[in-house]
Protein backbone atom coordinates (compact mmCIF):
# COMPACT_ATOMS: atom_id res chain seq x y z
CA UNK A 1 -2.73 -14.40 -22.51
CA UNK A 2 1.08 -15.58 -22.46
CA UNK A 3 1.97 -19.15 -22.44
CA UNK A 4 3.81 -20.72 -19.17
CA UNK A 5 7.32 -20.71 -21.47
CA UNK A 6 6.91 -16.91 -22.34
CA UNK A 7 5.84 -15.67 -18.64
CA UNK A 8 8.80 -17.67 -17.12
CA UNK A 9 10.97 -15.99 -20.21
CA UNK A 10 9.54 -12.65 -19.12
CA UNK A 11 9.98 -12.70 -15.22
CA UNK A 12 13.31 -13.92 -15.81
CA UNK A 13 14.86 -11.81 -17.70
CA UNK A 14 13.01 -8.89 -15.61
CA UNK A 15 14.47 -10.68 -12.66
CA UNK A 16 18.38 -10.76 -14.52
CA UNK A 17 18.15 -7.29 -15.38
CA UNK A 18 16.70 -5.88 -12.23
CA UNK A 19 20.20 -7.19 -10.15
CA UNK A 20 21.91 -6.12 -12.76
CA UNK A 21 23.35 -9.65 -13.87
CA UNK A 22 24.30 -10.75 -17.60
CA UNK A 23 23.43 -13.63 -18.89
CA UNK A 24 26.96 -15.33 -18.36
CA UNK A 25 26.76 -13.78 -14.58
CA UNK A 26 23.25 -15.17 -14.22
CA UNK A 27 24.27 -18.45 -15.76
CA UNK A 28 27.49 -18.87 -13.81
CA UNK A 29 25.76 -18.45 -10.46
CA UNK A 30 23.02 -20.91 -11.25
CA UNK A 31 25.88 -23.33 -12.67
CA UNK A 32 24.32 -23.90 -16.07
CA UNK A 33 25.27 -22.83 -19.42
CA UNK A 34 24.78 -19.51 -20.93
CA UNK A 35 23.61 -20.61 -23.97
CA UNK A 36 20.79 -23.04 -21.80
CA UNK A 37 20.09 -19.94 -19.93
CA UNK A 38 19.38 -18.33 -23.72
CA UNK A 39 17.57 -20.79 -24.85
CA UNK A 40 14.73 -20.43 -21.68
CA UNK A 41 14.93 -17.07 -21.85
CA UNK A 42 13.88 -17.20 -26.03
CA UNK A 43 11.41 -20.19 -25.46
CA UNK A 44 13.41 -22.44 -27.25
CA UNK A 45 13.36 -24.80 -24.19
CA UNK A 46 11.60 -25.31 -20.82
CA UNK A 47 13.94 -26.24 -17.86
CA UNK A 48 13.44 -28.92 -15.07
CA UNK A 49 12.37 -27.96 -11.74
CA UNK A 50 15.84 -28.73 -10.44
CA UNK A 51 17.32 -25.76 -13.18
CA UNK A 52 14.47 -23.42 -11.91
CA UNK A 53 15.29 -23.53 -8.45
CA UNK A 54 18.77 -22.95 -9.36
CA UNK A 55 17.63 -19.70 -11.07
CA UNK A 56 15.82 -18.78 -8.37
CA UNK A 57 18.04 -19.22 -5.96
CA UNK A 58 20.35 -17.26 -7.87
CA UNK A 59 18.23 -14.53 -8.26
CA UNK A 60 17.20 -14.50 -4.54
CA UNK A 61 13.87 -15.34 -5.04
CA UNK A 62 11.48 -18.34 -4.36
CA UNK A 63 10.65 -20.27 -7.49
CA UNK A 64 7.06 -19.80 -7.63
CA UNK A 65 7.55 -16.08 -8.45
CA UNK A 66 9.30 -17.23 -11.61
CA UNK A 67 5.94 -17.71 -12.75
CA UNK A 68 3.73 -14.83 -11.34
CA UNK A 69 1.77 -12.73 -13.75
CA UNK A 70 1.04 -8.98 -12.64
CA UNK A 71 -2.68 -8.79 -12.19
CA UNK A 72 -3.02 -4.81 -11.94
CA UNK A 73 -1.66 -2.10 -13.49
CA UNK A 74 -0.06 -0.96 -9.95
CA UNK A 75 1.69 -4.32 -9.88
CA UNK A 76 3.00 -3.61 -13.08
CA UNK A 77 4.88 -0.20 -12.54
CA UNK A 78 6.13 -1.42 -9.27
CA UNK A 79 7.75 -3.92 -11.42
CA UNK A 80 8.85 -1.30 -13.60
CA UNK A 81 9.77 1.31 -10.61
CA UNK A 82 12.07 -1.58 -8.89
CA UNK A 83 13.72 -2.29 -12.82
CA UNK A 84 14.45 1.40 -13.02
CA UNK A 85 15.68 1.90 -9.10
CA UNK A 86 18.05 -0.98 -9.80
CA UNK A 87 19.17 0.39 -13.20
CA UNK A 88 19.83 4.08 -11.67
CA UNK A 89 21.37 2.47 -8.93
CA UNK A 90 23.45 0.41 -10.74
CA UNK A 91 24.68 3.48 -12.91
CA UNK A 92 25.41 5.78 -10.46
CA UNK A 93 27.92 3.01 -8.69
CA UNK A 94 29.80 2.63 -11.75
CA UNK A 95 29.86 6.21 -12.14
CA UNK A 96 31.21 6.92 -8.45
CA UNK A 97 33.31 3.66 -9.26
CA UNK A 98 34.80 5.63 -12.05
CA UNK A 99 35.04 8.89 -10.98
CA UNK A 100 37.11 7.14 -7.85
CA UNK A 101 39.19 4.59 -9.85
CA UNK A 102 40.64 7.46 -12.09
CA UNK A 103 41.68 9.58 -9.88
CA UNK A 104 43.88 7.23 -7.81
CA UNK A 105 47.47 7.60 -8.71
């Protein structure tokens, strides 16, 4: 079973990539350092409540669910369905963003 530091790594970078933020972008809206926001995401440090609801809040979430483990395999690939729907998603905007951008004069 994970340690607290590696499920709150886990759920937060799952949580960064499913809005489609970078570190920096994640960072910037929480108003901490990217390199702090490496560091908790590696396990290298554990932040204070205050910095947690900040990355919740960020990430549009409630803090608690920073820490919530999947108990069931369906849990799990709805986690990994909402990942994928936001990566498509995200793909297909930059696409039509493209496509759009380039043919303006």
């Amino acid at each position: 079973m994970a340690g607290i530091r590696e499920v709150l790594a886990t759920n937060l970078k799952e949580y960064r990539r499913m809005r489609g933020y970078s570190q920096d972008k994640l960072a910037e809206l929480a108003n901490i350092s990217s390199q702090y926001l490496a560091t908790i995401e590696t396990c290298r440090k554990f932040p204070t409540p205050e910095v947690m609801d900040l990355l919740a809040a960020a990430l549009g979430i409630k803090t608690h669910q920073l820490f919530e483990v999947s108990a069931t395999p369906e849990e799990a690939l709805e986690r990994l369905y909402q990942t994928v729907a936001g990566n498509i998603g995200r793909v297909v905007a930059d696409a039509v963003e493209k496509t759009l951008s380039s043919k303006c004069p």
